[in-house]
Each structure stands twice: as C-alpha cells, then as structure tokens.
N, C-alpha and C. Protein backbone atom coordinates (compact mmCIF):
# COMPACT_ATOMS: atom_id res chain seq x y z
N UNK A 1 -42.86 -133.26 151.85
CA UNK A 1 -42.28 -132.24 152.70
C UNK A 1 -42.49 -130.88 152.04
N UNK A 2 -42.95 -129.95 152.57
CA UNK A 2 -43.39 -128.44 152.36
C UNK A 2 -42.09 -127.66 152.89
N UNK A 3 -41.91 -127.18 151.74
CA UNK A 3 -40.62 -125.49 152.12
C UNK A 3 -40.93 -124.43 153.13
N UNK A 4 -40.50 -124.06 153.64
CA UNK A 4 -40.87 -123.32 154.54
C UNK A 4 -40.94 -122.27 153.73
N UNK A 5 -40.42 -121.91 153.08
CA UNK A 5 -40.10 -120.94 152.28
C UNK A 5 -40.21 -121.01 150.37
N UNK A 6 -41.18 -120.51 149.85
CA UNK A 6 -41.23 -120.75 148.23
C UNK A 6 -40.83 -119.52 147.81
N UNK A 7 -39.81 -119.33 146.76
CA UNK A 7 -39.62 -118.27 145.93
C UNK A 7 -39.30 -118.50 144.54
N UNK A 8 -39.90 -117.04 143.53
CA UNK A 8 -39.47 -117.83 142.36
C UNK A 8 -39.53 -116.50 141.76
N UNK A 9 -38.57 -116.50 140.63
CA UNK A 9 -37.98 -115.27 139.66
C UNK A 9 -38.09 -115.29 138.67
N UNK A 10 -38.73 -114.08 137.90
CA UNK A 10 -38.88 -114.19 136.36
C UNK A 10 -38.69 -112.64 135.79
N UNK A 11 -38.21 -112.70 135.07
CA UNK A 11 -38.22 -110.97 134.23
C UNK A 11 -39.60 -110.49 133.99
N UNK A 12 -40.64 -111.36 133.63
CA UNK A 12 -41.89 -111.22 133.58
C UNK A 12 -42.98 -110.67 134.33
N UNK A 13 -43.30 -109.60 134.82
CA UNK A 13 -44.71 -109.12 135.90
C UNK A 13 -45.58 -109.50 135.57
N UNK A 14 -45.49 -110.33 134.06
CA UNK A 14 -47.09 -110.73 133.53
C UNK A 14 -47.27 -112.25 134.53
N UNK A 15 -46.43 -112.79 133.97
CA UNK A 15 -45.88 -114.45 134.02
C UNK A 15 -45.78 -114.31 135.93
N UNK A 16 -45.30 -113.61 136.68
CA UNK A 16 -45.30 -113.73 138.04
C UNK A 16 -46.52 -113.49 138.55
N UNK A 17 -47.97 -112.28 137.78
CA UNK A 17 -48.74 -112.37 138.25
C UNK A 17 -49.65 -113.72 138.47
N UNK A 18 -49.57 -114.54 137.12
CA UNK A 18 -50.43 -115.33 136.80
C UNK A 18 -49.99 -116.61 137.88
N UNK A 19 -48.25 -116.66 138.26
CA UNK A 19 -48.03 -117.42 139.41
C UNK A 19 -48.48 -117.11 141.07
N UNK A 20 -48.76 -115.85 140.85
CA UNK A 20 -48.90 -115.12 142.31
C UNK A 20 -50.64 -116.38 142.45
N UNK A 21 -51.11 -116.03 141.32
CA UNK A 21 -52.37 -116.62 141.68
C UNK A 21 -52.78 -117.74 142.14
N UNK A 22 -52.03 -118.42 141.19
CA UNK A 22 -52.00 -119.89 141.24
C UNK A 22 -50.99 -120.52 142.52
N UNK A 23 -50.04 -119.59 143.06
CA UNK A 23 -49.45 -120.04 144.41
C UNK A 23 -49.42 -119.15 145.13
N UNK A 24 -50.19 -118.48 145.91
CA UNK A 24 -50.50 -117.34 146.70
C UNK A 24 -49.58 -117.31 147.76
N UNK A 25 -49.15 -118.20 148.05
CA UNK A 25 -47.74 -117.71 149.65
C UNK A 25 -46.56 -118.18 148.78
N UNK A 26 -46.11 -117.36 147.52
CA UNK A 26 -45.23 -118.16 147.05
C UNK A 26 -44.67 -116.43 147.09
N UNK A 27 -43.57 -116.23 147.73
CA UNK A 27 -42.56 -115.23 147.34
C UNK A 27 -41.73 -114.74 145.54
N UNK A 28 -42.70 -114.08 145.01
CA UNK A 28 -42.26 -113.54 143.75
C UNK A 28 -41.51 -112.50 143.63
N UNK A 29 -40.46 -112.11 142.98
CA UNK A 29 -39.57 -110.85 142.31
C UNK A 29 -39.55 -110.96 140.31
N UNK A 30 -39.81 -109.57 140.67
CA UNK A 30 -39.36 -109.22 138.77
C UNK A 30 -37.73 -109.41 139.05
N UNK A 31 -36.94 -110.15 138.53
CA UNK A 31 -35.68 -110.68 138.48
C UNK A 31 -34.70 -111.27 137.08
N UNK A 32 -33.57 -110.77 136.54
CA UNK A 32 -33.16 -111.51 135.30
C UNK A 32 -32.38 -112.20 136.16
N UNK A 33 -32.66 -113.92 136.08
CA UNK A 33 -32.14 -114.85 136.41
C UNK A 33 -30.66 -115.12 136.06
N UNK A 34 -30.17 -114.23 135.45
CA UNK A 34 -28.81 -114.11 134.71
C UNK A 34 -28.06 -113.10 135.89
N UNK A 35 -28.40 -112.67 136.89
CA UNK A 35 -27.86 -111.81 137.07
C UNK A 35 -28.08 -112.09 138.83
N UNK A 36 -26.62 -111.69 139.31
CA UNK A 36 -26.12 -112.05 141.31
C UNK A 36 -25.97 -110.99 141.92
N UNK A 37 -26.28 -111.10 142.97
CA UNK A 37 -26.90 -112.36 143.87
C UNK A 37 -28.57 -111.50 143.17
N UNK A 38 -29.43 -112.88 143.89
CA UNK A 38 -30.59 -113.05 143.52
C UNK A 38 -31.70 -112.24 145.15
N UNK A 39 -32.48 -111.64 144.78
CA UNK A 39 -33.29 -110.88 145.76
C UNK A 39 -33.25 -111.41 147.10
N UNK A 40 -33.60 -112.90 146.87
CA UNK A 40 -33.95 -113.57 147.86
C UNK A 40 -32.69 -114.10 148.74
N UNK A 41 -31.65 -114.09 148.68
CA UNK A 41 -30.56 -114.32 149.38
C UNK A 41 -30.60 -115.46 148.91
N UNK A 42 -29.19 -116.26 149.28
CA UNK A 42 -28.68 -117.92 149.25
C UNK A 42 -30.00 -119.01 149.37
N UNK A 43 -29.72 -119.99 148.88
CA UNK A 43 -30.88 -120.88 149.18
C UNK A 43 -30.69 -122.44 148.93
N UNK A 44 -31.51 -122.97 149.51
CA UNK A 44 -31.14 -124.56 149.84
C UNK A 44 -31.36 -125.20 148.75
N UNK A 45 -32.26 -124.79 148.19
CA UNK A 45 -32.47 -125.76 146.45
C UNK A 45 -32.79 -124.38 145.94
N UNK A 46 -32.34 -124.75 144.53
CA UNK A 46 -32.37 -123.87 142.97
C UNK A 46 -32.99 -125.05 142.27
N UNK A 47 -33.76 -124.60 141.29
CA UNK A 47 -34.80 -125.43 140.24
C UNK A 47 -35.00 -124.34 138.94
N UNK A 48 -34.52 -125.22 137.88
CA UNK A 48 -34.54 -124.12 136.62
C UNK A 48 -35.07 -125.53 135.87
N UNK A 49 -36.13 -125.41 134.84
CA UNK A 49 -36.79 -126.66 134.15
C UNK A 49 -37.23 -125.70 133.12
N UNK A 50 -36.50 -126.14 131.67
CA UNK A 50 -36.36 -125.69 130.14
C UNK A 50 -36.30 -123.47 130.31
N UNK A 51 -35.34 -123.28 131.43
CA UNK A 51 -34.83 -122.03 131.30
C UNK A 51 -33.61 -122.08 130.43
N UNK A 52 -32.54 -122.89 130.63
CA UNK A 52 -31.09 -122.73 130.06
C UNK A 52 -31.15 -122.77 128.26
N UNK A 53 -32.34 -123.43 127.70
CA UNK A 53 -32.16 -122.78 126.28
C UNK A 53 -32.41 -121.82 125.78
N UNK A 54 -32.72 -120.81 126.51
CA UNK A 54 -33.41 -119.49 126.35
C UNK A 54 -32.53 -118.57 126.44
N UNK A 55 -31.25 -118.98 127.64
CA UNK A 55 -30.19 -118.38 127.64
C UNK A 55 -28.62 -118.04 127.04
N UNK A 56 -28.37 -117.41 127.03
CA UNK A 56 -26.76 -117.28 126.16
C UNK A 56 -25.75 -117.73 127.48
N UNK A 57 -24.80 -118.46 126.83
CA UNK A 57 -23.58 -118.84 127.92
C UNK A 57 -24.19 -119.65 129.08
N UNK A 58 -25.02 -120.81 128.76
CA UNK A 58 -25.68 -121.61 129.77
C UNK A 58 -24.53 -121.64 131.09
N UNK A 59 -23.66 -122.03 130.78
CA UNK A 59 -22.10 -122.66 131.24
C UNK A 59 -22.31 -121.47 132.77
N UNK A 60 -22.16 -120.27 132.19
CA UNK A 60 -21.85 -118.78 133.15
C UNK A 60 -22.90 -118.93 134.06
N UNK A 61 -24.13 -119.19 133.81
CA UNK A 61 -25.40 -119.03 134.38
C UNK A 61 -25.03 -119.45 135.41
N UNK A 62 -25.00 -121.08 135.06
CA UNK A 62 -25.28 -122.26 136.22
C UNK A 62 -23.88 -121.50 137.20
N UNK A 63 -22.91 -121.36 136.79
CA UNK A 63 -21.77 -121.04 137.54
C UNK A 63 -22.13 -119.83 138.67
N UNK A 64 -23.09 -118.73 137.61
CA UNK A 64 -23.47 -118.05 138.69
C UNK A 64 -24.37 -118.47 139.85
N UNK A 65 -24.88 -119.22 139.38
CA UNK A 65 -26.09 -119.97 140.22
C UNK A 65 -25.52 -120.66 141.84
N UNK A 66 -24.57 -121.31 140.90
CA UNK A 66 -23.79 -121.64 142.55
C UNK A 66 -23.51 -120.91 143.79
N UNK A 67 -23.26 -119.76 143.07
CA UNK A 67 -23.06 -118.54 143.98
C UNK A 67 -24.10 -118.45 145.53
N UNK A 68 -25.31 -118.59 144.88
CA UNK A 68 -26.85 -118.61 145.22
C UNK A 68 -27.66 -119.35 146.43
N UNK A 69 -26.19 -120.44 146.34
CA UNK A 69 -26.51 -121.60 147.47
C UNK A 69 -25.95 -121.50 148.60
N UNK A 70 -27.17 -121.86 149.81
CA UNK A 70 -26.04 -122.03 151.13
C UNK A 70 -24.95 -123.78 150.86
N UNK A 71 -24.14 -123.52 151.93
CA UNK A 71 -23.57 -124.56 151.85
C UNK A 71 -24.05 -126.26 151.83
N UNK A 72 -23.53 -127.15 150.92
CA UNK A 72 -24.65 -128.45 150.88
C UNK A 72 -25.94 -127.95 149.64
N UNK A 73 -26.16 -127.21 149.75
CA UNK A 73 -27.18 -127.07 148.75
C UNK A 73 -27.78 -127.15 147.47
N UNK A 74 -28.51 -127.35 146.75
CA UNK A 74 -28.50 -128.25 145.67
C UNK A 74 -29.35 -127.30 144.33
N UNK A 75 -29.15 -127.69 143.13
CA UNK A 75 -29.37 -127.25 142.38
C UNK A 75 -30.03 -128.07 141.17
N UNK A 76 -30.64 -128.06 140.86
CA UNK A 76 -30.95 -129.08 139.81
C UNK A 76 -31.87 -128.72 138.49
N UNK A 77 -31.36 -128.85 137.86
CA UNK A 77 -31.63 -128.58 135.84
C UNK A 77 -32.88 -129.59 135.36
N UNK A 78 -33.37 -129.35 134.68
CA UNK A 78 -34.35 -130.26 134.19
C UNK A 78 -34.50 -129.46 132.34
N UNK A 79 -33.98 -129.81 131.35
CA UNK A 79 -33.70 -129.27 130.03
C UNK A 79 -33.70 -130.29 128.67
N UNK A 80 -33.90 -129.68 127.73
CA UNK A 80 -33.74 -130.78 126.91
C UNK A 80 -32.88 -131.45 126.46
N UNK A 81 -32.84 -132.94 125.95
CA UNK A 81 -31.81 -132.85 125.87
C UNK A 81 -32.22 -133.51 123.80
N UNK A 82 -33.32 -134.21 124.24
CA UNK A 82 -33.66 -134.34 122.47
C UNK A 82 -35.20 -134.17 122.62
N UNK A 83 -35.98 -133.98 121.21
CA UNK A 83 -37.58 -134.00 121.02
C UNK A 83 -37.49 -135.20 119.95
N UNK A 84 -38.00 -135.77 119.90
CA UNK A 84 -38.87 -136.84 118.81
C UNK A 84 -39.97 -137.11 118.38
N UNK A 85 -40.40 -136.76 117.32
CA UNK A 85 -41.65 -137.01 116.81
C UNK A 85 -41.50 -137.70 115.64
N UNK A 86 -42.74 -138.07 115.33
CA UNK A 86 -43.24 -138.69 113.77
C UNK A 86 -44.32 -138.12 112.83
N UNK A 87 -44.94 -137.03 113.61
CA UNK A 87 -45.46 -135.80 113.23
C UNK A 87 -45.13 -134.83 112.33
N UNK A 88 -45.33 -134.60 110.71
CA UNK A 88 -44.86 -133.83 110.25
C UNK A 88 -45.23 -132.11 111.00
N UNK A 89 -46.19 -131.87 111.18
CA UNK A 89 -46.41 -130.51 111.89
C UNK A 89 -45.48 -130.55 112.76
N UNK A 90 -46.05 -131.43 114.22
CA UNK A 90 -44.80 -130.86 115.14
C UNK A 90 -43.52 -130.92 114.52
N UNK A 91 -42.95 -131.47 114.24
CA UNK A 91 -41.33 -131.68 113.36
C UNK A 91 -41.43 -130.60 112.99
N UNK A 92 -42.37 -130.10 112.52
CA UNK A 92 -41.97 -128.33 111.39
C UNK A 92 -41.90 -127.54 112.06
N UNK A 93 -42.77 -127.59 113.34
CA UNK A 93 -42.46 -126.27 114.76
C UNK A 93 -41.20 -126.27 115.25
N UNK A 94 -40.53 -127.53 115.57
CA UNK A 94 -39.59 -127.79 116.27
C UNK A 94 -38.30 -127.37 115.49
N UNK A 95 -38.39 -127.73 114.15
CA UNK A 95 -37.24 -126.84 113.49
C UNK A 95 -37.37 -125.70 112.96
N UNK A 96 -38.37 -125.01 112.89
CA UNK A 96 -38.51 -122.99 113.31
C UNK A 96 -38.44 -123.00 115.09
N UNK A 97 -38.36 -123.65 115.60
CA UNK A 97 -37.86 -123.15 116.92
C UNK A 97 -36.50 -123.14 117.09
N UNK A 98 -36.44 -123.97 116.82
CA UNK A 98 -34.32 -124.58 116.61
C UNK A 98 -33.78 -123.20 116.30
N UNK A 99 -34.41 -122.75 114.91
CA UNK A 99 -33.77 -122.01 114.29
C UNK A 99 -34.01 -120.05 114.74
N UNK A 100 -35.37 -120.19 115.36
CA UNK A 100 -35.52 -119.43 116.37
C UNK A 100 -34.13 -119.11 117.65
N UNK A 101 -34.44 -119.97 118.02
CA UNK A 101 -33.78 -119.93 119.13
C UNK A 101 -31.97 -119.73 119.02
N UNK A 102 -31.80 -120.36 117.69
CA UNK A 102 -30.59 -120.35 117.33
C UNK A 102 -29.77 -118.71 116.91
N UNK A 103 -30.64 -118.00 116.19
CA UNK A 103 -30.62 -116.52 115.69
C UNK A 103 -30.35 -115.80 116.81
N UNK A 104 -30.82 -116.48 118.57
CA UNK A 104 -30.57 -115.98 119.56
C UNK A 104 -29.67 -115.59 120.36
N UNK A 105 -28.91 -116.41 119.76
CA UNK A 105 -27.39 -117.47 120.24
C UNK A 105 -28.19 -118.74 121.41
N UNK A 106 -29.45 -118.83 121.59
CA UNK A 106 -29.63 -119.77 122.96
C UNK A 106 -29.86 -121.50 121.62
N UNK A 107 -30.18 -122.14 122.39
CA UNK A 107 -30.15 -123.92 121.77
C UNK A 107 -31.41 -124.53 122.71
N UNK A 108 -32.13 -125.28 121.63
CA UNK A 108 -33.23 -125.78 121.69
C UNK A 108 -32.67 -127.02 123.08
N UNK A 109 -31.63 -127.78 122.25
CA UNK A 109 -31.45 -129.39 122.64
C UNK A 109 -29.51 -128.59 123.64
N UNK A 110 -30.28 -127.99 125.11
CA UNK A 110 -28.76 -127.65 125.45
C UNK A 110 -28.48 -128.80 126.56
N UNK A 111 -29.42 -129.97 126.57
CA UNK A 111 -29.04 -130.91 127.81
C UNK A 111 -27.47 -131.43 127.32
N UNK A 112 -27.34 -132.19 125.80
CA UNK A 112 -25.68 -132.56 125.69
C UNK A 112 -24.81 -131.49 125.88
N UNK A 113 -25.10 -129.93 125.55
CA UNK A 113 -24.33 -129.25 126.36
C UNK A 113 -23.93 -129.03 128.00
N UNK A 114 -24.81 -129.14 128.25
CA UNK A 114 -24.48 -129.23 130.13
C UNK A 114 -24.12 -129.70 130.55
N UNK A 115 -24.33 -131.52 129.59
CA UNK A 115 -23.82 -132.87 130.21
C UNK A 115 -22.50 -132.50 130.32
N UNK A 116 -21.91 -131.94 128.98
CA UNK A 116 -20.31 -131.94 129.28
C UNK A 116 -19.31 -130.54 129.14
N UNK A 117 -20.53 -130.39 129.88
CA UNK A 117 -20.18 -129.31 131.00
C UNK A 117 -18.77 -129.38 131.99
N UNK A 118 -17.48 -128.57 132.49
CA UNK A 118 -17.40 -129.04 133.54
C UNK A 118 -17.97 -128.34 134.91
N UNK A 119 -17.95 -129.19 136.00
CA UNK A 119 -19.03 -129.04 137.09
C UNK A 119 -18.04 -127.18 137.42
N UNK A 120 -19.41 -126.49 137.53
CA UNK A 120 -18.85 -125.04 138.19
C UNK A 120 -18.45 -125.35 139.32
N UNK A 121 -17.37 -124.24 139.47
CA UNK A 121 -16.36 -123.85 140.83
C UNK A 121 -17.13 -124.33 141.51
N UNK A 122 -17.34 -124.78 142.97
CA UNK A 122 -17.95 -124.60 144.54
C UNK A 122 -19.09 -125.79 143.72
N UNK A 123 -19.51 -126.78 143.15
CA UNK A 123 -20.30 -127.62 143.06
C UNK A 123 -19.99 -128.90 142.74
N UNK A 124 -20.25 -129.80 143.01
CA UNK A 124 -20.21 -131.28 143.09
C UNK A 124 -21.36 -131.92 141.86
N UNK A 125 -21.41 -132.62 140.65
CA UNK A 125 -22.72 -132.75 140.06
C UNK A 125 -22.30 -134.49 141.07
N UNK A 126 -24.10 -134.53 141.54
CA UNK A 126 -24.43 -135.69 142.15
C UNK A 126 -24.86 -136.46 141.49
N UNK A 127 -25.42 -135.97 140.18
CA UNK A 127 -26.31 -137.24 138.84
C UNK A 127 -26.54 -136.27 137.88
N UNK A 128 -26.26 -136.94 136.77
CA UNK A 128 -26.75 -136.52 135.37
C UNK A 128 -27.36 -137.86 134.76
N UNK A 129 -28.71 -137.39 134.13
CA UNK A 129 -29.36 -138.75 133.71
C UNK A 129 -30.38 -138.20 132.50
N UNK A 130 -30.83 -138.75 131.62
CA UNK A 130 -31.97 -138.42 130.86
C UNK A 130 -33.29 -138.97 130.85
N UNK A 131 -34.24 -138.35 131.20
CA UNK A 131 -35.46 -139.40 131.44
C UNK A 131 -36.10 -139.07 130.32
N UNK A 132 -37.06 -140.16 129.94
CA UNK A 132 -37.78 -139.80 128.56
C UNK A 132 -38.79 -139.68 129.12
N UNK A 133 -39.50 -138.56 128.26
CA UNK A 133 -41.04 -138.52 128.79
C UNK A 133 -41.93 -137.99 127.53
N UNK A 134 -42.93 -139.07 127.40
CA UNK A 134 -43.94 -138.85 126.26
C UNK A 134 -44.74 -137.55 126.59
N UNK A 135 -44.99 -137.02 125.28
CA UNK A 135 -46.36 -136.30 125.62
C UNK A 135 -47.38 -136.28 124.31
N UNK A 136 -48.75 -136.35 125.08
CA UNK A 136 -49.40 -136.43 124.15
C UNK A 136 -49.83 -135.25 122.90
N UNK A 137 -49.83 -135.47 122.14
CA UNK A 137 -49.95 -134.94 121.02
C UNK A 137 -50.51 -133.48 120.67
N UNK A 138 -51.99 -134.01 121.26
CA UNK A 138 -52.66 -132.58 121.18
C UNK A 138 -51.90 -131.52 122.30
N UNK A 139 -52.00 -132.18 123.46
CA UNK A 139 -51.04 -131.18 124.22
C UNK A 139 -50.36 -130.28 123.94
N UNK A 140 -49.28 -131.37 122.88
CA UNK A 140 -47.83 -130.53 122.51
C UNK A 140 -48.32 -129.85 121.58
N UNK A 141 -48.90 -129.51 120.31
CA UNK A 141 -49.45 -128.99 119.30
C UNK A 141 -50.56 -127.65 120.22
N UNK A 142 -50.69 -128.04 121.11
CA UNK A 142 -51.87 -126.69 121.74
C UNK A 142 -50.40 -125.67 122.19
N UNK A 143 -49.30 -126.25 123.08
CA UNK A 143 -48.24 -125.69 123.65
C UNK A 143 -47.60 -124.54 122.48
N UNK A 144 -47.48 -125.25 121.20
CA UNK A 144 -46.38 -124.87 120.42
C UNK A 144 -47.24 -123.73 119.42
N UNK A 145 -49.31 -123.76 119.47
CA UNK A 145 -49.70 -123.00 119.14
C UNK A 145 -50.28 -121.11 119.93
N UNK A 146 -50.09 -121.67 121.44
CA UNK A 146 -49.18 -120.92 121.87
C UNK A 146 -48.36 -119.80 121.52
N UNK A 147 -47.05 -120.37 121.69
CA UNK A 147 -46.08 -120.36 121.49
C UNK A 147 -45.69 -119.33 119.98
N UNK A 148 -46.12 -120.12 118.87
CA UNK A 148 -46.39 -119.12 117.69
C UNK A 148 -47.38 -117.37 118.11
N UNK A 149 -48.26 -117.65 118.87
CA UNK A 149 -49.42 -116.91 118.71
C UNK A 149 -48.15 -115.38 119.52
N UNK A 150 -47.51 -115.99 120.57
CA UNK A 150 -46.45 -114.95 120.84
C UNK A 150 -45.28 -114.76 119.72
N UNK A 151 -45.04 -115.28 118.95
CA UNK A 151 -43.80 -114.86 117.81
C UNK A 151 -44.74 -114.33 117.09
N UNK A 152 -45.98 -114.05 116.71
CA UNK A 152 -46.46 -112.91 115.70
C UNK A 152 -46.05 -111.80 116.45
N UNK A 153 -45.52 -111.27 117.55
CA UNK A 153 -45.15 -109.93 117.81
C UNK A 153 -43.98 -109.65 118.04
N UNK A 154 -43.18 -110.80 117.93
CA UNK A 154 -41.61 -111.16 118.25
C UNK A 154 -40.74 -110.19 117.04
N UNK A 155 -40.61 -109.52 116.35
CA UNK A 155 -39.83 -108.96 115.30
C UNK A 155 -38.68 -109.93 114.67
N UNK A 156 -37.97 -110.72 115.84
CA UNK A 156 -36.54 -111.32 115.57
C UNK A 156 -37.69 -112.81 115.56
N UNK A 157 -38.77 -113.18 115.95
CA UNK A 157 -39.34 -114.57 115.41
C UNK A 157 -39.60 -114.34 113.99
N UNK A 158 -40.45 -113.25 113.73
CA UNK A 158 -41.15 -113.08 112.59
C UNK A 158 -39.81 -113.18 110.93
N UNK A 159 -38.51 -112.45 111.90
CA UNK A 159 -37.70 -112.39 110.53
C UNK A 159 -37.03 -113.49 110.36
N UNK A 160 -37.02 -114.43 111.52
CA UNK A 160 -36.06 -115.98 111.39
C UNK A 160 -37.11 -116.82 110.33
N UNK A 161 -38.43 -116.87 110.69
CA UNK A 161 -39.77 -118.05 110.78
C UNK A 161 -40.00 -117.19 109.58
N UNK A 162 -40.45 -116.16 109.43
CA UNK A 162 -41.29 -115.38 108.06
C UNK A 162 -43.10 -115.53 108.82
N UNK A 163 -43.65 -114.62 108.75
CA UNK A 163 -44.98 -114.24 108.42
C UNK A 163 -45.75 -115.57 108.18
N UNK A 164 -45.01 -116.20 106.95
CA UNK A 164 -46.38 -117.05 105.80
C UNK A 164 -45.76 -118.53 106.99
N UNK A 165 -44.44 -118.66 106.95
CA UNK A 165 -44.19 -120.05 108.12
C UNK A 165 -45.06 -120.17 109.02
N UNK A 166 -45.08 -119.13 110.12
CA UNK A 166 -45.78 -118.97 111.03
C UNK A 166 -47.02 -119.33 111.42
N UNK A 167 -48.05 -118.45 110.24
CA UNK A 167 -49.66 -118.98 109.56
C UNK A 167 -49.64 -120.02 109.62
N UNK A 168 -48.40 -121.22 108.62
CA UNK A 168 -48.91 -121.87 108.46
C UNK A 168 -48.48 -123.37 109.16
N UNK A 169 -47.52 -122.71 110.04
CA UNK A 169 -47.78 -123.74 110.88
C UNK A 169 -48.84 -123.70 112.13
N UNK A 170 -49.21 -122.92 112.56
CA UNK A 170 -50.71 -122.16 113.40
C UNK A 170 -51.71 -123.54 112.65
N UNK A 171 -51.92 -123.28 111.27
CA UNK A 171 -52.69 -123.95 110.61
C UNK A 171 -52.82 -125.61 110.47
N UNK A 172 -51.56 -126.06 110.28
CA UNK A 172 -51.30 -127.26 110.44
C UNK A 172 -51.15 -127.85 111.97
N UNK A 173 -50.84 -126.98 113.38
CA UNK A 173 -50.50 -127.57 114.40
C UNK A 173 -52.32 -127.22 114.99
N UNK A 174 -53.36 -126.76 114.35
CA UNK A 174 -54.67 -126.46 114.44
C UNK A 174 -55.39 -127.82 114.19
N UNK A 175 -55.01 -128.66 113.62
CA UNK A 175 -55.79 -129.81 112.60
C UNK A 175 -55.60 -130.67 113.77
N UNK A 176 -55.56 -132.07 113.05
CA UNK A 176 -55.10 -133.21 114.02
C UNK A 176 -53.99 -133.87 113.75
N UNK A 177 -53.18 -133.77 115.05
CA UNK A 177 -51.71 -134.58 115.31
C UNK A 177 -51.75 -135.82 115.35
N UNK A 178 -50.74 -136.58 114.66
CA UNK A 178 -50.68 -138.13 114.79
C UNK A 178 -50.04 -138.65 115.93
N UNK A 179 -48.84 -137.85 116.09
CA UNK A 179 -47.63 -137.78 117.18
C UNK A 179 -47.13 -139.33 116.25
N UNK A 180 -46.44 -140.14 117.49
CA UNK A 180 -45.95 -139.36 118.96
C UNK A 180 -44.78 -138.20 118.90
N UNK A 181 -45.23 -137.99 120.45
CA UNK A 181 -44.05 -136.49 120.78
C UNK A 181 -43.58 -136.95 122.11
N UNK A 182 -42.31 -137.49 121.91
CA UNK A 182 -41.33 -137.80 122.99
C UNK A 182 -40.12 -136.96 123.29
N UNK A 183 -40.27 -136.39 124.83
CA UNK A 183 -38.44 -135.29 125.31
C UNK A 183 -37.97 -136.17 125.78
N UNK A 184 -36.64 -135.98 125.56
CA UNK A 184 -35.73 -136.71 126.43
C UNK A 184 -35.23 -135.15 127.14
N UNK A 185 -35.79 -135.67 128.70
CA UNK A 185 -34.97 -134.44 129.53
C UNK A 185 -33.70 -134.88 130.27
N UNK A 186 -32.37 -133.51 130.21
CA UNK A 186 -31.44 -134.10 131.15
C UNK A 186 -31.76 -133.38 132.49
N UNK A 187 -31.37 -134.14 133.43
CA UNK A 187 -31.73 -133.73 134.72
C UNK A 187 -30.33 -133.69 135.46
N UNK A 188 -30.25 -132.81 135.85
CA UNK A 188 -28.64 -132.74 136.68
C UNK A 188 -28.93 -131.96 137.89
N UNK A 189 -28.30 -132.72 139.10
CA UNK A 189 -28.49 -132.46 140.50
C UNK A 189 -27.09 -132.17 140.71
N UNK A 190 -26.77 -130.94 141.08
CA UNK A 190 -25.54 -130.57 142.01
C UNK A 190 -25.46 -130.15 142.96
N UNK A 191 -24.45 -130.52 143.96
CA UNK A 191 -24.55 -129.64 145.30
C UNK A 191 -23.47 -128.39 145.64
N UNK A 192 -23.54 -128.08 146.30
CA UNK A 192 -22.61 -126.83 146.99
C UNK A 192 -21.81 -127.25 147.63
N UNK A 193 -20.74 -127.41 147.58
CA UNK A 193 -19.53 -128.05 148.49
C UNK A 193 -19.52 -126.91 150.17
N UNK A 194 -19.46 -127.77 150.57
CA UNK A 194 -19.39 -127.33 152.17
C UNK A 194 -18.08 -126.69 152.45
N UNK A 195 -18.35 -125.74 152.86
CA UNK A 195 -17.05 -124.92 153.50
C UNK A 195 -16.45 -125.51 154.47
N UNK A 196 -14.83 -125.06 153.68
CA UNK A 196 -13.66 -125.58 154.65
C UNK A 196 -13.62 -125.02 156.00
C-alpha cells in the first residue's frame, strides 16, 4: 500500500537534498524534529529509526510527537537497543561512539530506555519487541568509517575520541573485519487514542 502522501524532516538541507533525489514526490522540510507542531500538520504514521539516540530527553520528544498525530494514529520507533560484536575494531568504534554520544547527553543503546518508558499522554504502546538483526561486517566497518570521516570536523568528537583514536580507528576499521556485528533493535508501535 502507497501513502498518498510522503513527508520527511531533517535539520539537514544537505541530507534532504540527497533524499529529494532518491524520492522525488517525497515532501521535504529543513525541520528540528524536537520541535511542535511539525510543518506538515498531524499525521497518520510517524517513523523515527536510530533518531532518539542522538537526542537529549528521548522521553519529551516522543511525548511531543504524539502531539503530531491525527486521532488512531500511529507512531513507531525502531532504535537500539544493544550492538554485539566479536570484532576488536568494531568494538573500539562502538565504545568512542558510546562515549561520543554520551559527552552529548544523547545514548548509544536508548531502546531499554524507551522500553520503560511510561507510554506519553494521548498514546496507547501497541508492542514493544526487540528484533535482532545481523549485519555484515564490511558493511558495518564501511558505515562507522563514514561516520569517523565526519567527527574529523566535529570539535566535541575530536575532544571526546582525540585526533590519534580517530586515525586509528579509520585504520583498523580500513583492514579486514572478522565480525560478527549483531543490533538488537527495539521497535515500539503506539497509537493515538481517539477522541472522546
């Protein structure tokens, strides 16, 4: 089934162009997702997948989020909730990200936070579940080199991680990965309680 309607929000003009392309009838706004009501008015589904560790006060977000929905309408999280590897490289990215992310106030692994969560005002959670999902190796090691290649200009990456970390994990996530690299994502579906 096709939306009649696609929209999607990012603080980014870079990151929305590169979606404009790749989904050409897709309704884009420069937007901080932190912040109500949202351009596009109320809406029947909300979809946020590994936004809430990025954010401070996950809890407020989603609460605002509800706001967002027509009545019945649904919302659903897709976040981490653990990473696993056996990979010394990836393992070494993943805890300069932790600790990244942590200097932020946001959390790598915020799915056990959400889980116990309680459900915001005006929403019903319909399922909370964790699905595991492998990924392969090189993948994740191309993702997370990436990922570094943007914290060389980050100021607050560079002073958590250091300069020489950075290099040298670039260097080591460059070589070859053994893995495996398994997420456990939590997925939580809520709805909008229907007006009295």
């Amino acid at each position: 089934m096709c939306p009649s309607r696609l929209a999607g929000l990012d603080q980014s003009a870079a990151f929305l162009g590169r979606a404009r392309r790749r989904v050409p009838a897709a309704e884009l706004h420069v937007h901080d997702v932190t912040r109500c009501p949202f351009p596009t008015g109320p809406a029947e589904v909300l979809f946020a997948r590994f936004l809430l560790s990025h954010l401070r006060h996950p809890g407020r977000v989603v609460a605002g989020w509800a706001t967002q929905l027509v009545p019945g309408g649904l919302l659903l999280l897709d976040e981490v909730e653990w990473v696993r590897t056996g990979d010394r490289a990836l393992a070494a990215y993943l805890r300069a990200l932790a600790a990244v992310l942590e200097a932020r106030g946001h959390r790598l692994e915020v799915g056990p936070l959400l889980d116990g969560l309680p459900d915001p005002p005006g929403l019903r959670r319909r399922s909370s579940r964790v699905a595991v999902h492998p990924v392969d190796p090189a993948r994740a090691a191309a993702m997370f080199r990436d990922n570094l290649a943007v914290w060389r200009h980050d100021p607050q990456a560079r002073e958590v991680a250091g300069p020489a970390t950075i290099d040298a994990l670039a260097e080591s996530l460059a070589g070859p990965v053994a893995g495996p690299i398994t997420w456990g994502l939590r997925q939580i579906v809520y709805q909008r309680k229907e007006q009295a």
